[in-house]
PDB file of N, CA and C in Angstrom:
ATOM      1  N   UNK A   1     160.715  85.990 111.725  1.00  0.00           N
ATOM      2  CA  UNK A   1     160.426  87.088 110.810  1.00  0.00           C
ATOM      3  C   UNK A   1     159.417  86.669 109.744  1.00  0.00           C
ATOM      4  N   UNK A   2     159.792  85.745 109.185  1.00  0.00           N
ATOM      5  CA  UNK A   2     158.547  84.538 107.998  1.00  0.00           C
ATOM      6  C   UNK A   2     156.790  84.779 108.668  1.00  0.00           C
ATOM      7  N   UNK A   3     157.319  83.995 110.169  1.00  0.00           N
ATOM      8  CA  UNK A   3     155.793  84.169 110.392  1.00  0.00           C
ATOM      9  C   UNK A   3     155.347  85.173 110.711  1.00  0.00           C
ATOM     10  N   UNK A   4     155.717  86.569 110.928  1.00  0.00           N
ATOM     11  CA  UNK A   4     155.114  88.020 111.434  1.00  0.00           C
ATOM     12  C   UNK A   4     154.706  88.259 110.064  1.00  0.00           C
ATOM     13  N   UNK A   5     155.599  88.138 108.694  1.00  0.00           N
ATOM     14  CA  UNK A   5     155.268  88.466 107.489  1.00  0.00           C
ATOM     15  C   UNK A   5     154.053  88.113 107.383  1.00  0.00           C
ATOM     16  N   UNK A   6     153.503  86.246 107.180  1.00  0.00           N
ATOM     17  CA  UNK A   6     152.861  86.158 106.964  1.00  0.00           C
ATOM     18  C   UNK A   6     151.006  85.856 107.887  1.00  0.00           C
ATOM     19  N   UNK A   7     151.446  86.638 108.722  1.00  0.00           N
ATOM     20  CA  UNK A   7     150.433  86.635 109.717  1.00  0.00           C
ATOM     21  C   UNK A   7     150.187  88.205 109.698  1.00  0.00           C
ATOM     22  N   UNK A   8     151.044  88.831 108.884  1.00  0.00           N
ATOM     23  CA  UNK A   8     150.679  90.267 108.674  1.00  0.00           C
ATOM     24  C   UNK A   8     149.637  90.433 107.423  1.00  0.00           C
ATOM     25  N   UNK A   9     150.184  90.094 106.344  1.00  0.00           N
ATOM     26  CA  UNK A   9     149.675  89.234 104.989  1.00  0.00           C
ATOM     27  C   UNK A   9     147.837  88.776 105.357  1.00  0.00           C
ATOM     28  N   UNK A  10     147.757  87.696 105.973  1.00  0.00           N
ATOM     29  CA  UNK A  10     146.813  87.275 106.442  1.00  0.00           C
ATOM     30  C   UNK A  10     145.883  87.973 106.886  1.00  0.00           C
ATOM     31  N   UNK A  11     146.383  89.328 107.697  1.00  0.00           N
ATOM     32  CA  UNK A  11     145.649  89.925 108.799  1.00  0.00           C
ATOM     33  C   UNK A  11     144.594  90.888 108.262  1.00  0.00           C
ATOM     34  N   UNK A  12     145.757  91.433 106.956  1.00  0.00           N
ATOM     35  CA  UNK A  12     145.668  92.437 105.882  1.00  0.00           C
ATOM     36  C   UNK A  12     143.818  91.694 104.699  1.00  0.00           C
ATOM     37  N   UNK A  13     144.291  90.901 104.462  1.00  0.00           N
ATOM     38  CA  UNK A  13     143.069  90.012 103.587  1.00  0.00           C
ATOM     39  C   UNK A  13     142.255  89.917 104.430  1.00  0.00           C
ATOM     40  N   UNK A  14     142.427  89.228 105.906  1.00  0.00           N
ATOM     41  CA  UNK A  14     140.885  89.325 106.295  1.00  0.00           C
ATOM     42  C   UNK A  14     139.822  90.529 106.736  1.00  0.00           C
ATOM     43  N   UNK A  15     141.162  91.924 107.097  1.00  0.00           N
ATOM     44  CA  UNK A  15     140.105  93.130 107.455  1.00  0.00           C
ATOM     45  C   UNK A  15     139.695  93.580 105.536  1.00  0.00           C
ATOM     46  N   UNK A  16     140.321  93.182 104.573  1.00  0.00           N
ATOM     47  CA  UNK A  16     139.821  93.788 103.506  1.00  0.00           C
ATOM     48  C   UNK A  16     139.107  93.376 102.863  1.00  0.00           C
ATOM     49  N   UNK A  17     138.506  91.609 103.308  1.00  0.00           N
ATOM     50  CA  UNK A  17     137.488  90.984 102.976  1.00  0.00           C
ATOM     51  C   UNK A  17     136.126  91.210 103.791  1.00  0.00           C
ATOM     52  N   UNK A  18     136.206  92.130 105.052  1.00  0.00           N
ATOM     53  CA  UNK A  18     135.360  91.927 105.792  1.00  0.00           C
ATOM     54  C   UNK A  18     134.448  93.691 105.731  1.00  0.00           C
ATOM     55  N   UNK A  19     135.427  94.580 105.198  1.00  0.00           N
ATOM     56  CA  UNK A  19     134.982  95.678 104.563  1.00  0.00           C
ATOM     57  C   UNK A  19     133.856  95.734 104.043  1.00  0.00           C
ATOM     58  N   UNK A  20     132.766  96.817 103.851  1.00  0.00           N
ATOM     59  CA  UNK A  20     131.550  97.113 103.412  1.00  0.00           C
ATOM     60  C   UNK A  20     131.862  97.946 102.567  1.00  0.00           C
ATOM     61  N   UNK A  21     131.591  97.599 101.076  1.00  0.00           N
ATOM     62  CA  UNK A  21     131.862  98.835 100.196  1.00  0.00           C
ATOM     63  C   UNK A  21     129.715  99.570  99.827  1.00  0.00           C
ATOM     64  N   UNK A  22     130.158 100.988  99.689  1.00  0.00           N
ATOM     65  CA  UNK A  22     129.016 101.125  99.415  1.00  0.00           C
ATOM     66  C   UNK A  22     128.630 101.637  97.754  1.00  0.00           C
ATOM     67  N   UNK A  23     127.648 101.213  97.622  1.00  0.00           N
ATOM     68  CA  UNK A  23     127.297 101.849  96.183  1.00  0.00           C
ATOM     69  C   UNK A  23     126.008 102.204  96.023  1.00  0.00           C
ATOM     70  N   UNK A  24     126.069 103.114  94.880  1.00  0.00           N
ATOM     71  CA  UNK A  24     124.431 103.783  94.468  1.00  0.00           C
ATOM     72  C   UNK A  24     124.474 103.135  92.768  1.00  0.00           C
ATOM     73  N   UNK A  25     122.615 102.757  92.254  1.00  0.00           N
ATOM     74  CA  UNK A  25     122.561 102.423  91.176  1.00  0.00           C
ATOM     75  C   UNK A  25     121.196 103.590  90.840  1.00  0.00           C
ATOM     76  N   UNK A  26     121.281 104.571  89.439  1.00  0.00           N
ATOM     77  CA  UNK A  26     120.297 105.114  89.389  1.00  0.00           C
ATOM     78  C   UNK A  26     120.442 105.473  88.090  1.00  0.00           C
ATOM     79  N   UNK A  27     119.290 105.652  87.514  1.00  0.00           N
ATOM     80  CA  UNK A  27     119.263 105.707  86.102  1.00  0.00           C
ATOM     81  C   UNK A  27     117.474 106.291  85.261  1.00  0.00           C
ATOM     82  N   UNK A  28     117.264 106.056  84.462  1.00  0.00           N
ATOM     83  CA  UNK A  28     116.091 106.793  84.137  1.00  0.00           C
ATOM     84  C   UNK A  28     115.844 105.867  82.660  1.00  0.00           C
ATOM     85  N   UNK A  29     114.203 105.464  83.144  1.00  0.00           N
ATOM     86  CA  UNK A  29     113.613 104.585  81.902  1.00  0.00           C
ATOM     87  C   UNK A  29     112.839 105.541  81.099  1.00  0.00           C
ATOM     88  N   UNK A  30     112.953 105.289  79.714  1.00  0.00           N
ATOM     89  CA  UNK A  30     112.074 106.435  79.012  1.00  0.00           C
ATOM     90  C   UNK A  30     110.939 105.346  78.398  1.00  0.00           C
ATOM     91  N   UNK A  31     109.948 105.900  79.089  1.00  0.00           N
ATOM     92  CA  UNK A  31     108.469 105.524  79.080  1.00  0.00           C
ATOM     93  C   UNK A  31     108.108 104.706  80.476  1.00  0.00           C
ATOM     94  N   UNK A  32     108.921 104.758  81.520  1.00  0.00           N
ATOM     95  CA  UNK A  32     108.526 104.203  82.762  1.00  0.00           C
ATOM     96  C   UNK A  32     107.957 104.900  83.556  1.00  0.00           C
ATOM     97  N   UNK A  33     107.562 105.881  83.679  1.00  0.00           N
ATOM     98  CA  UNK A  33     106.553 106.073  84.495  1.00  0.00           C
ATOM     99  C   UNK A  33     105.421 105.360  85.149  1.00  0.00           C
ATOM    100  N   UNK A  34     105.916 105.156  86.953  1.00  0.00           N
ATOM    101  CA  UNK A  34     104.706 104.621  87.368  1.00  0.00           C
ATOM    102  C   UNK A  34     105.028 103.232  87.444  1.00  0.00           C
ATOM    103  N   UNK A  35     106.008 102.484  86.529  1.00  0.00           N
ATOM    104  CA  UNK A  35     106.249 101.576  86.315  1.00  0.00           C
ATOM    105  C   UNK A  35     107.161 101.193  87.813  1.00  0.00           C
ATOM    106  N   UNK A  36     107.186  99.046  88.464  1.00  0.00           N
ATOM    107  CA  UNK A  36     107.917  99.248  89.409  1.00  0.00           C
ATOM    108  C   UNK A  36     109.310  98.854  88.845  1.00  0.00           C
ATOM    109  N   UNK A  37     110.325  98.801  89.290  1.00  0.00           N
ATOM    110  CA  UNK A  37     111.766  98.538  89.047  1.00  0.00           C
ATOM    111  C   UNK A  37     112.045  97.241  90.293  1.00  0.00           C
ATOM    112  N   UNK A  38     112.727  96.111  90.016  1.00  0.00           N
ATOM    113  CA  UNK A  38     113.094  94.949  90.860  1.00  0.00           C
ATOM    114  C   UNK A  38     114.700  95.086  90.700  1.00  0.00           C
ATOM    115  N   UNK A  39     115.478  95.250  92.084  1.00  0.00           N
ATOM    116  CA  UNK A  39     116.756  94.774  92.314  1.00  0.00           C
ATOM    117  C   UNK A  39     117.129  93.365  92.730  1.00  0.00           C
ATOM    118  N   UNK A  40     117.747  93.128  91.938  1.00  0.00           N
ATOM    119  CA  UNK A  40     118.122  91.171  92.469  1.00  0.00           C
ATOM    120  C   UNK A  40     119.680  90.948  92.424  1.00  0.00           C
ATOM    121  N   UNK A  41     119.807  90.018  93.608  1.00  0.00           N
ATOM    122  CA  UNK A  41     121.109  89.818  93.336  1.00  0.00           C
ATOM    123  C   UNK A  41     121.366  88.392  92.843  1.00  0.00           C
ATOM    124  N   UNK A  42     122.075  88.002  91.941  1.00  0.00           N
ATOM    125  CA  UNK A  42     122.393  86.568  91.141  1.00  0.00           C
ATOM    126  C   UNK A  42     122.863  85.361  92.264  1.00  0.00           C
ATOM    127  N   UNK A  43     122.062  84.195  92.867  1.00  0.00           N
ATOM    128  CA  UNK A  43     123.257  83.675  93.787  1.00  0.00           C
ATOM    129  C   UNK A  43     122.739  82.203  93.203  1.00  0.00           C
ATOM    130  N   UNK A  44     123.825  81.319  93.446  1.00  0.00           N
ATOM    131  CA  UNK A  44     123.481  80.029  92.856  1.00  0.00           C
ATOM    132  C   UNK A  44     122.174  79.574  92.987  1.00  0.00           C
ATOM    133  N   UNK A  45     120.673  79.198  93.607  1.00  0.00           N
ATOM    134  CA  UNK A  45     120.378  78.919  93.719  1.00  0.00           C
ATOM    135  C   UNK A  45     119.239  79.191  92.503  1.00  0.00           C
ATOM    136  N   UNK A  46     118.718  80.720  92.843  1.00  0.00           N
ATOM    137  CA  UNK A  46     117.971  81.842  92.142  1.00  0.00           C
ATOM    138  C   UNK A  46     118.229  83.195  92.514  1.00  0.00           C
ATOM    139  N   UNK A  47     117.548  84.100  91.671  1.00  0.00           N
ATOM    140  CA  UNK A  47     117.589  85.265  91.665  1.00  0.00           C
ATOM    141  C   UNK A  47     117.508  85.707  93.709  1.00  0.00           C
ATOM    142  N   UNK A  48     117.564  86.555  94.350  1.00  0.00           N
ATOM    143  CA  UNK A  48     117.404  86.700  95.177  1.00  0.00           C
ATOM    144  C   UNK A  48     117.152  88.576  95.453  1.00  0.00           C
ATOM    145  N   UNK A  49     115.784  88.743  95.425  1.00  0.00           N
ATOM    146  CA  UNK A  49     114.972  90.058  95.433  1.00  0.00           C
ATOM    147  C   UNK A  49     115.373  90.882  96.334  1.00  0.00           C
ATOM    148  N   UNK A  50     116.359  91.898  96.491  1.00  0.00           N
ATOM    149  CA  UNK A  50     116.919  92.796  97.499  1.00  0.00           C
ATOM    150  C   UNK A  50     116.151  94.622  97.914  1.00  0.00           C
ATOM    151  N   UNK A  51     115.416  94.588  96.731  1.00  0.00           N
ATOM    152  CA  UNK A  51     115.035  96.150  96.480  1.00  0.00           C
ATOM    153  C   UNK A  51     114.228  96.271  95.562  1.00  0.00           C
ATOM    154  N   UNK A  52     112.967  96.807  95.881  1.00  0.00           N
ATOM    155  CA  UNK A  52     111.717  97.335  94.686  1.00  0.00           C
ATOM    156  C   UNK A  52     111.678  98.560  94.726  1.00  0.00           C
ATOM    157  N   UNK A  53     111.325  99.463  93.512  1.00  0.00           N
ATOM    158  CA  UNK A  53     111.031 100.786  93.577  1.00  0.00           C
ATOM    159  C   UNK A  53     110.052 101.649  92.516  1.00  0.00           C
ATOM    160  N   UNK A  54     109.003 101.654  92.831  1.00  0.00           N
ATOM    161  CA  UNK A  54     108.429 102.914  92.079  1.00  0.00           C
ATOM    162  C   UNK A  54     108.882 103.868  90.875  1.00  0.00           C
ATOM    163  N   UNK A  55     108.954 103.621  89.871  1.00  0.00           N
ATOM    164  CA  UNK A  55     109.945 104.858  88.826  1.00  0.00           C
ATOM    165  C   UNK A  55     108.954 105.798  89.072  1.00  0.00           C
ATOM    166  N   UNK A  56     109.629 107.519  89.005  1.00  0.00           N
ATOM    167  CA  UNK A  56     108.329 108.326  89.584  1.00  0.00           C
ATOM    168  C   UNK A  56     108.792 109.123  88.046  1.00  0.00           C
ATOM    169  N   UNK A  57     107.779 110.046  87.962  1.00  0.00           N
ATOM    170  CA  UNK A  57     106.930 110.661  86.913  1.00  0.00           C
ATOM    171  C   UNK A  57     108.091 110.585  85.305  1.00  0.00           C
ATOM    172  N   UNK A  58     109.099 111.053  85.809  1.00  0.00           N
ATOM    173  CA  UNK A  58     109.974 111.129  84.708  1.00  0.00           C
ATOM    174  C   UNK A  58     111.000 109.378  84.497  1.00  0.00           C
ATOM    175  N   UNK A  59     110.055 108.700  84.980  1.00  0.00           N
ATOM    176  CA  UNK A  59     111.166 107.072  85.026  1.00  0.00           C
ATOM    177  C   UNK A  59     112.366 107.206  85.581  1.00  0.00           C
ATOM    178  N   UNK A  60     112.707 107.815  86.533  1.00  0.00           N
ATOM    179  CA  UNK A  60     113.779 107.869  87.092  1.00  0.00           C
ATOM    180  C   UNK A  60     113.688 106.704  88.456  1.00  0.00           C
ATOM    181  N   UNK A  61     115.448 106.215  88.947  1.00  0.00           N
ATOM    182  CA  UNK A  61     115.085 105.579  89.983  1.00  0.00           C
ATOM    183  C   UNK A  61     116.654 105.787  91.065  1.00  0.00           C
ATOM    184  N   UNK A  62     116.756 105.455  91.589  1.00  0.00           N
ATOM    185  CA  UNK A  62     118.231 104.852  92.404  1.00  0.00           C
ATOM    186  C   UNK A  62     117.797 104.274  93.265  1.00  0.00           C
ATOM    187  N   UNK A  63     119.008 103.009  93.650  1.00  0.00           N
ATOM    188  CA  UNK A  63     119.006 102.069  94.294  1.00  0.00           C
ATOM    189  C   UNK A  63     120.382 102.570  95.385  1.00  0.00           C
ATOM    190  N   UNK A  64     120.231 102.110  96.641  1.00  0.00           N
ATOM    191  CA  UNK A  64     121.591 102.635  97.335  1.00  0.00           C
ATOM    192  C   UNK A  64     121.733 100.971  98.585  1.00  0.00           C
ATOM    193  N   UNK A  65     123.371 100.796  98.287  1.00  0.00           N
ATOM    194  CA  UNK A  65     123.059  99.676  99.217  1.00  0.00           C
ATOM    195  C   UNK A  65     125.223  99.665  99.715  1.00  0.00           C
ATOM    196  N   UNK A  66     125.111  98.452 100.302  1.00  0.00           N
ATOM    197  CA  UNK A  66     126.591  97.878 100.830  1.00  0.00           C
ATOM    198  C   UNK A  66     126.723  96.450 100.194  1.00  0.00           C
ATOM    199  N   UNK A  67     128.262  95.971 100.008  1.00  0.00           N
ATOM    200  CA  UNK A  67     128.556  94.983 100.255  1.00  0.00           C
ATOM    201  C   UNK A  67     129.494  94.353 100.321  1.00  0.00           C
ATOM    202  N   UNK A  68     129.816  93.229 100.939  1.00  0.00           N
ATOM    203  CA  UNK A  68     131.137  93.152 101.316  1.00  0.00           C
ATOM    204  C   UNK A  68     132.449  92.269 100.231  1.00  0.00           C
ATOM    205  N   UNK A  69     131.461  91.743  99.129  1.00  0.00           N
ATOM    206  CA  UNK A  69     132.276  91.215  98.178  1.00  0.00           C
ATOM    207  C   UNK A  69     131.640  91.417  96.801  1.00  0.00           C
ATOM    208  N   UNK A  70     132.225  90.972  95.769  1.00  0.00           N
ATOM    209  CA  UNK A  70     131.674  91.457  94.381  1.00  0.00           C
ATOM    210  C   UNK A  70     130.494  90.313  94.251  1.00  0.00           C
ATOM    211  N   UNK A  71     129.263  90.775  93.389  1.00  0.00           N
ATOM    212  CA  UNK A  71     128.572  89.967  93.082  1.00  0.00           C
ATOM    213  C   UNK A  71     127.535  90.530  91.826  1.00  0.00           C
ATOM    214  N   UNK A  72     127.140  89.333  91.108  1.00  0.00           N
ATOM    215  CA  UNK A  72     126.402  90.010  90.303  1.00  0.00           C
ATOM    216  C   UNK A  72     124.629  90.382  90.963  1.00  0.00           C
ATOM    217  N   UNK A  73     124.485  91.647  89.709  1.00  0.00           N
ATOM    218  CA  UNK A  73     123.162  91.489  89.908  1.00  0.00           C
ATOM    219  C   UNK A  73     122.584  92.177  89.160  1.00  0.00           C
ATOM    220  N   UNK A  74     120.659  92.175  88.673  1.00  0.00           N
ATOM    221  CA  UNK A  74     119.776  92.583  87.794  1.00  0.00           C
ATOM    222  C   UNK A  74     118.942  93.310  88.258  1.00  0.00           C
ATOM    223  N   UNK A  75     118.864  93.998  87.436  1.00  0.00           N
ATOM    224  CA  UNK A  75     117.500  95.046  86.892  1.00  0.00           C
ATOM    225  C   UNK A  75     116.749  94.377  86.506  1.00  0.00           C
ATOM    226  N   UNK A  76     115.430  94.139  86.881  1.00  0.00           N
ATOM    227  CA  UNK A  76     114.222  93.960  86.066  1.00  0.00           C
ATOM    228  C   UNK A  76     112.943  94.800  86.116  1.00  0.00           C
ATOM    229  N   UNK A  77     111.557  94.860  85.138  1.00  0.00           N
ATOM    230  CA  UNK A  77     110.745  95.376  85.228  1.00  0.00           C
ATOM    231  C   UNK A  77     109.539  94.157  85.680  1.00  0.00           C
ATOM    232  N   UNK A  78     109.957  93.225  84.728  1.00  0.00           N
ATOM    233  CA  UNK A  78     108.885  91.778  85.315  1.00  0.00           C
ATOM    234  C   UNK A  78     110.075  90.369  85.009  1.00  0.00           C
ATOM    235  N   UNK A  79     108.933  89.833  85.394  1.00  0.00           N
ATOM    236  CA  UNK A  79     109.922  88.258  84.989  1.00  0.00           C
ATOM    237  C   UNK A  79     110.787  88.067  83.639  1.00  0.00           C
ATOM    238  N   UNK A  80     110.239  88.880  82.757  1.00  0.00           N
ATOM    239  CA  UNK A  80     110.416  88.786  81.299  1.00  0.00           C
ATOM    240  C   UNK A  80     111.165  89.726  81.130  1.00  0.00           C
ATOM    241  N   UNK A  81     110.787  90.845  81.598  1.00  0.00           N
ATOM    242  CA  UNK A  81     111.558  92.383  81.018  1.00  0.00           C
ATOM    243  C   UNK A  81     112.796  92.770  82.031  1.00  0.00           C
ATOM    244  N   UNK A  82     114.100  92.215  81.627  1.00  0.00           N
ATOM    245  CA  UNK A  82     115.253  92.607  82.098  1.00  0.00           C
ATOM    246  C   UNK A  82     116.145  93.588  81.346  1.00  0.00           C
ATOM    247  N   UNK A  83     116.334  94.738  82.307  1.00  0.00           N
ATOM    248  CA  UNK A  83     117.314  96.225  81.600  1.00  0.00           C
ATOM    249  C   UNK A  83     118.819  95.721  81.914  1.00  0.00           C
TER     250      UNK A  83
END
């Protein structure tokens, strides 16, 4: 009975680690127009560049993606200019 528990337990963590969650990021720069927008995700090494985008007339943008565990990550406009 112990080991069905915990081979149930087990079974449970690995389909919920292996899950794709999805998310949208979108938002609006005031005075970006035209301007590009950089998605990065944080991983030990360096930044790692996932998504560029165009802000169009009114600085607006969204980003739409998956993933399967939490992680951080940045907005930037350049090397310097992080939102």
């Amino acid at each position: 009975m112990k080991k069905t528990f915990y081979f149930l337990i087990v079974l449970s963590v690995l389909i919920a680690c292996g899950k794709k969650t999805n998310f949208t990021i979108s938002g609006q720069l005031d005075g970006g127009a035209g301007k590009t927008i950089y998605f990065n995700k944080i991983v030990v090494s360096s930044p790692l560049q996932l998504d560029s985008i165009k802000l169009d007339k009114e600085g607006k943008f969204e980003f739409k993606g998956n993933t399967s565990s939490p992680a951080f990550y940045l907005l930037k406009l350049s090397e310097s200019s992080f939102i």
